[in-house]
C-alpha atoms as a PDB file:
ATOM      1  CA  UNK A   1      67.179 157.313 216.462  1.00  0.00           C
ATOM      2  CA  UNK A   2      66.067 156.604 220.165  1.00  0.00           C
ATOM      3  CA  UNK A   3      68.473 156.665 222.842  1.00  0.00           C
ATOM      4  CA  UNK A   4      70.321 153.669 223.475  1.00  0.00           C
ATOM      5  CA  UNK A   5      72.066 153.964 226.500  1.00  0.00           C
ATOM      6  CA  UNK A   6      71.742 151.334 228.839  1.00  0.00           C
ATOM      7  CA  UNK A   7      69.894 151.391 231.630  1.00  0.00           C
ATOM      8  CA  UNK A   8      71.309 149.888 234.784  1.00  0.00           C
ATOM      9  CA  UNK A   9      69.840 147.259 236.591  1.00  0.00           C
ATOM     10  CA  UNK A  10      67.871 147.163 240.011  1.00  0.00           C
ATOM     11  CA  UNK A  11      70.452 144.669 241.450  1.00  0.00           C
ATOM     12  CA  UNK A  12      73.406 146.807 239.793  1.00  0.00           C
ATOM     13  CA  UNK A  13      72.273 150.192 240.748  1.00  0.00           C
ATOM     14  CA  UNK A  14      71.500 148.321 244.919  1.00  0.00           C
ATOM     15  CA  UNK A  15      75.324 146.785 244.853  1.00  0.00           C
ATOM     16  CA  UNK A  16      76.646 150.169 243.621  1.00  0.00           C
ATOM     17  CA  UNK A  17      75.149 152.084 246.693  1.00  0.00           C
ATOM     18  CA  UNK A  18      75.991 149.401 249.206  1.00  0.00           C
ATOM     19  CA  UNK A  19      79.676 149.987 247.974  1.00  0.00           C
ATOM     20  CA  UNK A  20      79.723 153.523 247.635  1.00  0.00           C
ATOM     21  CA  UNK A  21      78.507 153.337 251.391  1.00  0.00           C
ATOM     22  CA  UNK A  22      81.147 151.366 252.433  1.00  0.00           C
ATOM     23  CA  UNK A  23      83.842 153.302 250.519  1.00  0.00           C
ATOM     24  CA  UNK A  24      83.150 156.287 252.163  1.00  0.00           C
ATOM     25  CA  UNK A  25      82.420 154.496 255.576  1.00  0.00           C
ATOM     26  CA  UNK A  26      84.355 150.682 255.652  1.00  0.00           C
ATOM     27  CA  UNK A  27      82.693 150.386 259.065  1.00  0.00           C
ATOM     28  CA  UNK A  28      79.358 151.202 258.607  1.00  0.00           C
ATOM     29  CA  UNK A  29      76.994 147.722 259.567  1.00  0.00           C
ATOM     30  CA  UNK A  30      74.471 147.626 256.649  1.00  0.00           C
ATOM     31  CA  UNK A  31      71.272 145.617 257.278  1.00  0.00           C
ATOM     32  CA  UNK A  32      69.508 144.878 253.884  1.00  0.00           C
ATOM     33  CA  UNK A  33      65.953 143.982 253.701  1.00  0.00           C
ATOM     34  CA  UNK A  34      63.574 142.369 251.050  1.00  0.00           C
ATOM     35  CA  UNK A  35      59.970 143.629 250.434  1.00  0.00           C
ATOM     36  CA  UNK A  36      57.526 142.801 253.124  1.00  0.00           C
ATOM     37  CA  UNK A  37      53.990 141.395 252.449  1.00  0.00           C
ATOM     38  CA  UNK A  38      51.294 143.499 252.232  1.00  0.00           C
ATOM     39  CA  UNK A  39      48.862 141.490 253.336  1.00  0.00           C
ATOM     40  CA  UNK A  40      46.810 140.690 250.301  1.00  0.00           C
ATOM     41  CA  UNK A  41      45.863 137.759 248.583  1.00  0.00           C
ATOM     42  CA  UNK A  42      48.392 136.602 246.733  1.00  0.00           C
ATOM     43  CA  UNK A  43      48.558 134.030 243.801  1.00  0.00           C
ATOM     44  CA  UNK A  44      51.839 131.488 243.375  1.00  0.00           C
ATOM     45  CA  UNK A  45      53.451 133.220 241.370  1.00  0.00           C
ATOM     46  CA  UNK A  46      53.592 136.485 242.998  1.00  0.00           C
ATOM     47  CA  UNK A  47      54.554 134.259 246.696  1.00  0.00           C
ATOM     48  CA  UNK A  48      57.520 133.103 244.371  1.00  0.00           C
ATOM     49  CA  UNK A  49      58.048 136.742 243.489  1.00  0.00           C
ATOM     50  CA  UNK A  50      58.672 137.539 246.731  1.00  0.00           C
ATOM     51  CA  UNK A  51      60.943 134.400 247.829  1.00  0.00           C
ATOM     52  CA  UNK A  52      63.217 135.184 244.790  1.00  0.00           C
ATOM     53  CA  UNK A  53      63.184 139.218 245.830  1.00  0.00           C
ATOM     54  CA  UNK A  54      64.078 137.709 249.324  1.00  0.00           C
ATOM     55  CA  UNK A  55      66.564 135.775 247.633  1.00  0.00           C
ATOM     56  CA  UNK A  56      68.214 138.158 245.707  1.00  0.00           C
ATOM     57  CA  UNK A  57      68.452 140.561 248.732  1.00  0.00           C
ATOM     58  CA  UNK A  58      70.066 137.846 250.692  1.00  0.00           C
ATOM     59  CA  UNK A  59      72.580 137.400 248.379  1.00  0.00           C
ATOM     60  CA  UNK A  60      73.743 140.756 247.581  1.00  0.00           C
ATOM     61  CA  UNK A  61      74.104 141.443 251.582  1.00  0.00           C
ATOM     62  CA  UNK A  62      76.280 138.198 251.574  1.00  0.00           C
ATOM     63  CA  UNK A  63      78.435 139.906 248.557  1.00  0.00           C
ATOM     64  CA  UNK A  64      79.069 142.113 250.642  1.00  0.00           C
ATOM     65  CA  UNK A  65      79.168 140.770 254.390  1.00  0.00           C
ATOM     66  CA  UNK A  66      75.770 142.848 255.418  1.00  0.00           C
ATOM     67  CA  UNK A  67      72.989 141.641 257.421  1.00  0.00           C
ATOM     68  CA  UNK A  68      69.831 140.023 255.800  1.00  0.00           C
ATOM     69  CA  UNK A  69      66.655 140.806 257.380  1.00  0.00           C
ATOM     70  CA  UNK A  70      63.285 138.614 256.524  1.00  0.00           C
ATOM     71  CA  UNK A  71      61.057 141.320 256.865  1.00  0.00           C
ATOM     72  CA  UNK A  72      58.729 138.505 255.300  1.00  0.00           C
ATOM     73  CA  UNK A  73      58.844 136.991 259.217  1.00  0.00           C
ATOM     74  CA  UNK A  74      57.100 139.823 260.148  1.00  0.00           C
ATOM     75  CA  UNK A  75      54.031 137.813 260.484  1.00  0.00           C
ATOM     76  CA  UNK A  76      51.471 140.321 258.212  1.00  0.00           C
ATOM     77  CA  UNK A  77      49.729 138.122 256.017  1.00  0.00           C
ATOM     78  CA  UNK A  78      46.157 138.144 254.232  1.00  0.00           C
ATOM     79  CA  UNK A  79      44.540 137.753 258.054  1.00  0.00           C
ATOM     80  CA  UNK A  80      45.684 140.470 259.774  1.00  0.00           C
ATOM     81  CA  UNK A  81      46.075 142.757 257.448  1.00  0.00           C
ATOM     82  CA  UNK A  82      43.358 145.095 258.198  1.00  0.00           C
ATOM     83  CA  UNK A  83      44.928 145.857 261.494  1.00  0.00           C
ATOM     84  CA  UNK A  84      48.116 146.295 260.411  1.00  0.00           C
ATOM     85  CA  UNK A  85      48.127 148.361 256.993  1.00  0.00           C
ATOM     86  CA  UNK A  86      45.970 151.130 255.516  1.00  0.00           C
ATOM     87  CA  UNK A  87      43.218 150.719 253.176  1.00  0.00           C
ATOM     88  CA  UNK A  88      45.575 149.790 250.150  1.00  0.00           C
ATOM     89  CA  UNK A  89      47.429 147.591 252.016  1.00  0.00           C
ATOM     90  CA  UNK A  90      50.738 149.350 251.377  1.00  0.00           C
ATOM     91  CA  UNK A  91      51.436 151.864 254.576  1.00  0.00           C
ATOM     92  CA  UNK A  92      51.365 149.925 257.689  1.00  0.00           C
ATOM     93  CA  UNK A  93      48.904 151.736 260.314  1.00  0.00           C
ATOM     94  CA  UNK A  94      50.459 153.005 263.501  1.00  0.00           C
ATOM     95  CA  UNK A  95      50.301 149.305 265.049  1.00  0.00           C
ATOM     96  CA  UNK A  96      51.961 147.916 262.021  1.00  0.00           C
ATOM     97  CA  UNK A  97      55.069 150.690 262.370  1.00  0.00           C
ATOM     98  CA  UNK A  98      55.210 149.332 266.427  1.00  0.00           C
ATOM     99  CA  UNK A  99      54.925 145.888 265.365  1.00  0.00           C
ATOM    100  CA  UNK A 100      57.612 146.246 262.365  1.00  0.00           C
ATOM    101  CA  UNK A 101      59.920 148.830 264.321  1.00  0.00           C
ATOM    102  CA  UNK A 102      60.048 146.163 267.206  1.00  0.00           C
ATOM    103  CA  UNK A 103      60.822 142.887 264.390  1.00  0.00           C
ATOM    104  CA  UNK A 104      63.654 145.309 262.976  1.00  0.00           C
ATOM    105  CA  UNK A 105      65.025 146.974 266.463  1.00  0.00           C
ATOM    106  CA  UNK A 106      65.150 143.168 267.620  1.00  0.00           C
ATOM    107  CA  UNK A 107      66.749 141.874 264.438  1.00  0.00           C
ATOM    108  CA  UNK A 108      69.623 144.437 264.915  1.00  0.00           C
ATOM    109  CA  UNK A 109      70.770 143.461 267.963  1.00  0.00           C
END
C-alpha cells in the first residue's frame, strides 16, 4: 500500500515559516515577494499565473501584517530581457542583480 500521508501545501508550508519566524522573533519586518518575470514570452494563461502567484503572496503577507513587494514592477519583460537575465532567462546578469537590488533596497525603505 503506498504511503498516504499528506503532503502539505506550498501556501501552508510559506504561512508556517512566516510564523515560526515571528515566534521566535515578534519583531522581525518580513517583506514577502511573488515570482518575478523572466522575461520570456508568455501566453495568457501563464500572465494569469503570475497575477494569481502575486495574489496569493499578497495575501498571505496581509495574514500576517508583512510587506508585499511586486517584484513584477521590476520592469523585465520579453524586451529587455537579454540584458537583464542569462541565456535561460532565469538568473538575472550582473545588471539585472543592480537593477533588482536597487527596486528591492528602495521598496524597503
Amino acid at each position: 500500500m503506498p504511503d498516504e500521508t499528506p503532503v502539505p501545501s506550498y501556501v501552508s508550508c510559506f504561512k508556517g515559516l512566516i510564523e515560526k519566524i515571528l515566534t521566535n522573533n515578534p519583531y522581525a519586518k518580513i517583506y514577502v515577494g511573488c515570482m518575478m518575470l523572466s522575461g520570456n514570452v508568455l501566453s495568457e494563461s501563464q500572465k494569469s499565473d503570475y497575477l494569481l502567484n502575486a495574489e496569493l503572496h499578497k495575501q498571505i503577507a496581509n495574514i500576517y501584517g508583512c510587506e508585499f513587494v511586486n517584484m513584477l514592477e521590476v520592469g523585465f519583460n520579453q524586451y529587455n530581457a537579454s540584458y537583464h537575465h542569462t541565456g535561460g532567462h532565469i538568473h538575472p546578469t550582473n545588471e539585472g542583480g543592480d537593477i533588482m537590488g536597487e527596486f528591492l533596497s528602495r521598496k524597503m525603505r
